[in-house]
PDB file of N, CA and C in Angstrom:
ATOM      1  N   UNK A   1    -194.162-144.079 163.468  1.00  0.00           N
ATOM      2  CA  UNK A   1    -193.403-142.963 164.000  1.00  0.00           C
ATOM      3  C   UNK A   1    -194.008-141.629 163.585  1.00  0.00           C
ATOM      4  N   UNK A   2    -194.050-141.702 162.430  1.00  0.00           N
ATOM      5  CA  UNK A   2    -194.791-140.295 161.754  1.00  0.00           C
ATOM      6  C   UNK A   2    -196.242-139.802 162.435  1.00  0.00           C
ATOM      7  N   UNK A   3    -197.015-141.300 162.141  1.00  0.00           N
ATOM      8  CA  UNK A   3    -198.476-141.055 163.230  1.00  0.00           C
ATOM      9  C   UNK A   3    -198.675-140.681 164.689  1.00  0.00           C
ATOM     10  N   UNK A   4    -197.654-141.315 165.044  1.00  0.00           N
ATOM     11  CA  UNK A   4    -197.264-140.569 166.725  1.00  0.00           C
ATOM     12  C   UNK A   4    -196.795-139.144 166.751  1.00  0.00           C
ATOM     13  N   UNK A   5    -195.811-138.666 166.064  1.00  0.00           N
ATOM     14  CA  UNK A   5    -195.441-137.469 165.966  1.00  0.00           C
ATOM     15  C   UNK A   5    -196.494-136.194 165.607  1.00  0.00           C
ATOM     16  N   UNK A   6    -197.881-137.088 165.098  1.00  0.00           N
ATOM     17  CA  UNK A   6    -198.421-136.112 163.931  1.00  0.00           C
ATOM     18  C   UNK A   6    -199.815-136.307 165.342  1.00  0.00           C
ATOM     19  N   UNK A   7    -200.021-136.874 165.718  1.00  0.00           N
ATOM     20  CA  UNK A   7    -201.047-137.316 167.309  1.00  0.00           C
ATOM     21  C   UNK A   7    -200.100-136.416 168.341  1.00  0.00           C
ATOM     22  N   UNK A   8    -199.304-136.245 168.774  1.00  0.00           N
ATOM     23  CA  UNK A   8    -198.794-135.535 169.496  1.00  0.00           C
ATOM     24  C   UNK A   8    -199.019-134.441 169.099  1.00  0.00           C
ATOM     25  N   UNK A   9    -198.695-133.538 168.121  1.00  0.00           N
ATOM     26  CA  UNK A   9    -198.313-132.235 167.505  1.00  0.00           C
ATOM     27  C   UNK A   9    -199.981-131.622 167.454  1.00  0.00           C
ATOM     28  N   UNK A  10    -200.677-132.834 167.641  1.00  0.00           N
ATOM     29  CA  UNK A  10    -202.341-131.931 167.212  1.00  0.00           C
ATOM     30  C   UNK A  10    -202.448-132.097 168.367  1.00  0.00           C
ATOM     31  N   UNK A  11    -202.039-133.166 169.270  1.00  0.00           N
ATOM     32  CA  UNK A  11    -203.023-132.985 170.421  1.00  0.00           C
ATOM     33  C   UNK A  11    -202.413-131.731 171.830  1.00  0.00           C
ATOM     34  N   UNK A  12    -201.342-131.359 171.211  1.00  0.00           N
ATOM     35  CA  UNK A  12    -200.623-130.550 171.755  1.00  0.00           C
ATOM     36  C   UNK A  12    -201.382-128.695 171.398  1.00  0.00           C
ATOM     37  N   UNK A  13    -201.327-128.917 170.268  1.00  0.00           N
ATOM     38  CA  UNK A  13    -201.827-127.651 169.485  1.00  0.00           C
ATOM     39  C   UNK A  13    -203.212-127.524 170.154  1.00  0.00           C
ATOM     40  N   UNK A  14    -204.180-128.576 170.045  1.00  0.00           N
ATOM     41  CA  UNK A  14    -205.346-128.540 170.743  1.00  0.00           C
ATOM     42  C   UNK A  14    -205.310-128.572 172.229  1.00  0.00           C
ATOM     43  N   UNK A  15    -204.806-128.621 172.936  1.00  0.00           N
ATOM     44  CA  UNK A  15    -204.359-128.318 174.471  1.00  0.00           C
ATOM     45  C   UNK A  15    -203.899-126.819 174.693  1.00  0.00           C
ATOM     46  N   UNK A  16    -202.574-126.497 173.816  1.00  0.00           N
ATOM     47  CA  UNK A  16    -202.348-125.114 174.501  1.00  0.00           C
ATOM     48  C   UNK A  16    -203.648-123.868 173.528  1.00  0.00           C
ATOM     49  N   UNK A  17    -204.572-124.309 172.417  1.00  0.00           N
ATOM     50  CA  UNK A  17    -205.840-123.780 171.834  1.00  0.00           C
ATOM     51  C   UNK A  17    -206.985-123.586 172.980  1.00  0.00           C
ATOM     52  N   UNK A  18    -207.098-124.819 173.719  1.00  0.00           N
ATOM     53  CA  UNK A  18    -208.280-124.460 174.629  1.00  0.00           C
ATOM     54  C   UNK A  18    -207.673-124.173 175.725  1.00  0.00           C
ATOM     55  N   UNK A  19    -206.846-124.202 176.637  1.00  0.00           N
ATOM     56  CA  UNK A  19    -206.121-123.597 177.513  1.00  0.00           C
ATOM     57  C   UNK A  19    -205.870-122.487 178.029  1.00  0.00           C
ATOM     58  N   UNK A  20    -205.995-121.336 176.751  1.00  0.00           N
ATOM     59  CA  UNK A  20    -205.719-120.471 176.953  1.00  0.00           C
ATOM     60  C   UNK A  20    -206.907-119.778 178.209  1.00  0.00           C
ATOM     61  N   UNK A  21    -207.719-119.517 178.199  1.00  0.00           N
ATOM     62  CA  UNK A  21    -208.478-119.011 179.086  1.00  0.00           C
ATOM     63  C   UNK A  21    -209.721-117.978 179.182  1.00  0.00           C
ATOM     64  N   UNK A  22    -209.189-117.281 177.951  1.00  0.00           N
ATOM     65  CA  UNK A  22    -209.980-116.097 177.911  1.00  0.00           C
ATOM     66  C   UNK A  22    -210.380-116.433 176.983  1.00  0.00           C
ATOM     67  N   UNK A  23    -212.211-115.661 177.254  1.00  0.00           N
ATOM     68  CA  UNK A  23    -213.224-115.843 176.286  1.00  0.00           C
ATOM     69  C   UNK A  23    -213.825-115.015 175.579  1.00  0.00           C
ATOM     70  N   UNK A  24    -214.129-114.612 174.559  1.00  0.00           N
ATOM     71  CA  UNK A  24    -214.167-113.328 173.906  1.00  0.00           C
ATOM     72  C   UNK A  24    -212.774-112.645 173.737  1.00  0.00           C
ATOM     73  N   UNK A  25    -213.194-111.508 172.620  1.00  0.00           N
ATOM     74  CA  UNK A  25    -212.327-110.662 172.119  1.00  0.00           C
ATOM     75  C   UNK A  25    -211.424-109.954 173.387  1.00  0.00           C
ATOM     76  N   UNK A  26    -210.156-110.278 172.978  1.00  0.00           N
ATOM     77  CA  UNK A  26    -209.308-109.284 173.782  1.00  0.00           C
ATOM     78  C   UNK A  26    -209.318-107.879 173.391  1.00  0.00           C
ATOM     79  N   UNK A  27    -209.291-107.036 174.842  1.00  0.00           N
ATOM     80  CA  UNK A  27    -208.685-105.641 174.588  1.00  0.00           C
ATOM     81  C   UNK A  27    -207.960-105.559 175.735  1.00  0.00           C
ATOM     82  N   UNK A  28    -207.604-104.284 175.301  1.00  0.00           N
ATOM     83  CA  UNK A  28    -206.614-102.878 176.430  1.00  0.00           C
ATOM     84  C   UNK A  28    -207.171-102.567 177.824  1.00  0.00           C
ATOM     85  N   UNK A  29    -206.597-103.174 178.719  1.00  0.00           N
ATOM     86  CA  UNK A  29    -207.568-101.891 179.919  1.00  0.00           C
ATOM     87  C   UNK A  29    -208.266-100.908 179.632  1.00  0.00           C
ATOM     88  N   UNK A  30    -208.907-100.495 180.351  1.00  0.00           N
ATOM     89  CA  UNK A  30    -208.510 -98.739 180.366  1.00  0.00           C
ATOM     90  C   UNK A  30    -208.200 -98.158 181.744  1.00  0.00           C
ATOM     91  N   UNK A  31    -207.065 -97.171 181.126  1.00  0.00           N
ATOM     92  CA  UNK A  31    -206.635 -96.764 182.650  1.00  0.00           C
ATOM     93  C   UNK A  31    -206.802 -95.454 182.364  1.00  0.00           C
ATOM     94  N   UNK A  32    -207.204 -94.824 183.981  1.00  0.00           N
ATOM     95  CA  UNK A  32    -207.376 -93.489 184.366  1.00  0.00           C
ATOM     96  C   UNK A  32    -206.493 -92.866 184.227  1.00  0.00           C
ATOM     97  N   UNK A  33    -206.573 -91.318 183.507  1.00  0.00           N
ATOM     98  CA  UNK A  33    -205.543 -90.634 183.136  1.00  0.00           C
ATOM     99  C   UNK A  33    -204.764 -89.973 184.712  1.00  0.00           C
ATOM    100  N   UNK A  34    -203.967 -89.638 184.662  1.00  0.00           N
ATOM    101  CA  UNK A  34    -202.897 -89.033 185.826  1.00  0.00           C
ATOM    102  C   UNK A  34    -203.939 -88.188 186.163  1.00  0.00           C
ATOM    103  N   UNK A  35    -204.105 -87.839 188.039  1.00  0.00           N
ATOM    104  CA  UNK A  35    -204.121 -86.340 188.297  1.00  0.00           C
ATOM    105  C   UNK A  35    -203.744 -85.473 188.460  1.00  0.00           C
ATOM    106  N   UNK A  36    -203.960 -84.126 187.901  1.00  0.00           N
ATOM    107  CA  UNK A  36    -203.557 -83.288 187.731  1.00  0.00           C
ATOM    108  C   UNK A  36    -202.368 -82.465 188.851  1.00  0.00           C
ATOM    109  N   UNK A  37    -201.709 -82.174 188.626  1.00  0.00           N
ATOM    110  CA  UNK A  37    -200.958 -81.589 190.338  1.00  0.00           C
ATOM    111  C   UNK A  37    -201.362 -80.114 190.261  1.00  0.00           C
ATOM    112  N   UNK A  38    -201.480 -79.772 191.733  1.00  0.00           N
ATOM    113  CA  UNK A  38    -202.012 -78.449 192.147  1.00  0.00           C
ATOM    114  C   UNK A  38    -201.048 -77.625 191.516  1.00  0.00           C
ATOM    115  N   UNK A  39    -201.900 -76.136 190.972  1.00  0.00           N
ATOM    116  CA  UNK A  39    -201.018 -74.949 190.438  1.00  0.00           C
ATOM    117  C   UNK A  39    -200.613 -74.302 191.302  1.00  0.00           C
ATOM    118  N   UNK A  40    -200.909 -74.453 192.695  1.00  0.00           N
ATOM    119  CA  UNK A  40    -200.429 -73.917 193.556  1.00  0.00           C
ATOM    120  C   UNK A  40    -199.912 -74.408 194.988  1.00  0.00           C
ATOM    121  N   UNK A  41    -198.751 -74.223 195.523  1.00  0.00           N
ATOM    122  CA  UNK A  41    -198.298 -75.235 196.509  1.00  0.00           C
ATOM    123  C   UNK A  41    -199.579 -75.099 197.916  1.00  0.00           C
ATOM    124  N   UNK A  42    -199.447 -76.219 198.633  1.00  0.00           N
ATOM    125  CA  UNK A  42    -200.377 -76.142 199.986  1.00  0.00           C
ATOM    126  C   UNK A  42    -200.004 -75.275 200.768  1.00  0.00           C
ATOM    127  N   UNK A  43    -201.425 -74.306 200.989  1.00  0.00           N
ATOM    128  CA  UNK A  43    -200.216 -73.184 202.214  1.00  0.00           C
ATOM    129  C   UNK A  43    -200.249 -74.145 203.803  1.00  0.00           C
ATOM    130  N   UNK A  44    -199.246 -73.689 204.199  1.00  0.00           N
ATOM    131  CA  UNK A  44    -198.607 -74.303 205.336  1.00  0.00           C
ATOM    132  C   UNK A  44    -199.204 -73.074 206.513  1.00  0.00           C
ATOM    133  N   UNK A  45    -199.425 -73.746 207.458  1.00  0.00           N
ATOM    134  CA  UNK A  45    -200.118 -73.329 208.771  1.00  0.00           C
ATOM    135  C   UNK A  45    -201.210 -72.273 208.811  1.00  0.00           C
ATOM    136  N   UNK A  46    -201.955 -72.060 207.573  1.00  0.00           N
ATOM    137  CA  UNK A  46    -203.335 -71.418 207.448  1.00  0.00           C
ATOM    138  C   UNK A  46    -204.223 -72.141 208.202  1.00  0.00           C
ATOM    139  N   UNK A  47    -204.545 -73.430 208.069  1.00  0.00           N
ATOM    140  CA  UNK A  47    -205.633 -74.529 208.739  1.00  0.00           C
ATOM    141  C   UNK A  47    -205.498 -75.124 209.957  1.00  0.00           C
ATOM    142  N   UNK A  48    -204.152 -75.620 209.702  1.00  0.00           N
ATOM    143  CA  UNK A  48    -203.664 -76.269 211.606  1.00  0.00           C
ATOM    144  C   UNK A  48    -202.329 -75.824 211.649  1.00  0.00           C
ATOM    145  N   UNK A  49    -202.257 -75.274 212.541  1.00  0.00           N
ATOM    146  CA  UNK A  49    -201.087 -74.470 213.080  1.00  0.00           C
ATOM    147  C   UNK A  49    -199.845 -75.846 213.143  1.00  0.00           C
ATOM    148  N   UNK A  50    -198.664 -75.418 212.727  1.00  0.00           N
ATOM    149  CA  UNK A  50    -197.654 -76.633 212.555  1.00  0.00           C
ATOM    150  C   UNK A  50    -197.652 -76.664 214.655  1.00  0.00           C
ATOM    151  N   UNK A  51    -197.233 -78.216 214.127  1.00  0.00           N
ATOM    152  CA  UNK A  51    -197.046 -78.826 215.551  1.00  0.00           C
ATOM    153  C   UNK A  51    -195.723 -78.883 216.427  1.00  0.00           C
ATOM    154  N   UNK A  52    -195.309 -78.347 217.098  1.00  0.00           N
ATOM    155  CA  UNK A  52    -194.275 -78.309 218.328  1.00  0.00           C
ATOM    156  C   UNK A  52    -194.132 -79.519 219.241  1.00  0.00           C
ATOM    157  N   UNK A  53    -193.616 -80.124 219.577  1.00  0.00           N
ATOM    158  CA  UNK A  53    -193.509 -80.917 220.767  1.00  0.00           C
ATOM    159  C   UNK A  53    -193.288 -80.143 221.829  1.00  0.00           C
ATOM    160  N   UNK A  54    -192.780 -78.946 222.062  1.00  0.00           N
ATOM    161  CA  UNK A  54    -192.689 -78.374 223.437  1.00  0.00           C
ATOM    162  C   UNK A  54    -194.345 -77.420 223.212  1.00  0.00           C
ATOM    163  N   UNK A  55    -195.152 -77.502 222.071  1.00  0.00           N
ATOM    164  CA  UNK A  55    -196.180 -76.414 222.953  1.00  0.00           C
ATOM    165  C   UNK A  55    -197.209 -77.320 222.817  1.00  0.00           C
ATOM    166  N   UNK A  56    -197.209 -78.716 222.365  1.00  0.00           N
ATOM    167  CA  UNK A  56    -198.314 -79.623 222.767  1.00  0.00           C
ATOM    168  C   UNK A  56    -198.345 -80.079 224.065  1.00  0.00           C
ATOM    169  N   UNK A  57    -197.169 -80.068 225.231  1.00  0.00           N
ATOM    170  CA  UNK A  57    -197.437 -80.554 226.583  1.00  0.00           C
ATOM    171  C   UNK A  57    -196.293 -79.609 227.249  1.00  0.00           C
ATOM    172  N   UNK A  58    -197.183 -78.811 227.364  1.00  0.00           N
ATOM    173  CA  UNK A  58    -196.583 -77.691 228.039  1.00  0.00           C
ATOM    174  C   UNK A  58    -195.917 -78.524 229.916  1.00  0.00           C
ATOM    175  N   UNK A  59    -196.722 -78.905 230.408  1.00  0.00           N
ATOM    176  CA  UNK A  59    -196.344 -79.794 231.595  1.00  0.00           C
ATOM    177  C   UNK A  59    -195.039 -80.333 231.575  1.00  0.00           C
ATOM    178  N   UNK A  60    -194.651 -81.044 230.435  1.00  0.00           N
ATOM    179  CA  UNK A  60    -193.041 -81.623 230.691  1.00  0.00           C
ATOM    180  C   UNK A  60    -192.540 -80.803 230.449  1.00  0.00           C
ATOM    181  N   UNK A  61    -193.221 -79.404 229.905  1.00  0.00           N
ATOM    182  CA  UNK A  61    -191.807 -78.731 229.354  1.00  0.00           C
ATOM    183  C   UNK A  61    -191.348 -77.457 230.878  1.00  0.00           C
ATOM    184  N   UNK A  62    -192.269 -77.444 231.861  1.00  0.00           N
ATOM    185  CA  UNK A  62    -191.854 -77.123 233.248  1.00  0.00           C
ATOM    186  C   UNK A  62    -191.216 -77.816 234.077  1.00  0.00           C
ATOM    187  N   UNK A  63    -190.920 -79.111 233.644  1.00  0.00           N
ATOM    188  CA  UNK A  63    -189.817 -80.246 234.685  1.00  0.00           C
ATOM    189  C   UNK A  63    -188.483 -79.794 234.255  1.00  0.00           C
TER     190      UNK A  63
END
């Protein structure tokens, strides 16, 4: 009973030992720090003029 218990308990220990997976030293990721947010808000309609649905198709908007 004891020898079975004591064959189990190693061969168990030696199963979840090589099992594990990883080889070599563990570390930490590394993760990229946050980016930064703009100091200043996006100006709005300097680049593309905001969009209308009545002045992109002028045509339906004469029916």
């Amino acid at each position: 009973m004891i020898a079975t218990l004591t064959r189990t308990l190693s061969i168990s220990l030696l199963i979840s030992l090589v099992g594990c997976g990883v080889r070599g030293p563990l570390y930490l990721p590394n993760v990229p720090p946050a980016p930064v947010p703009p100091s200043e808000p996006e100006p709005k309609g300097k680049l593309y003029s905001p969009q209308n649905p009545t002045a992109t198709n002028p045509s339906s908007a004469k029916q």
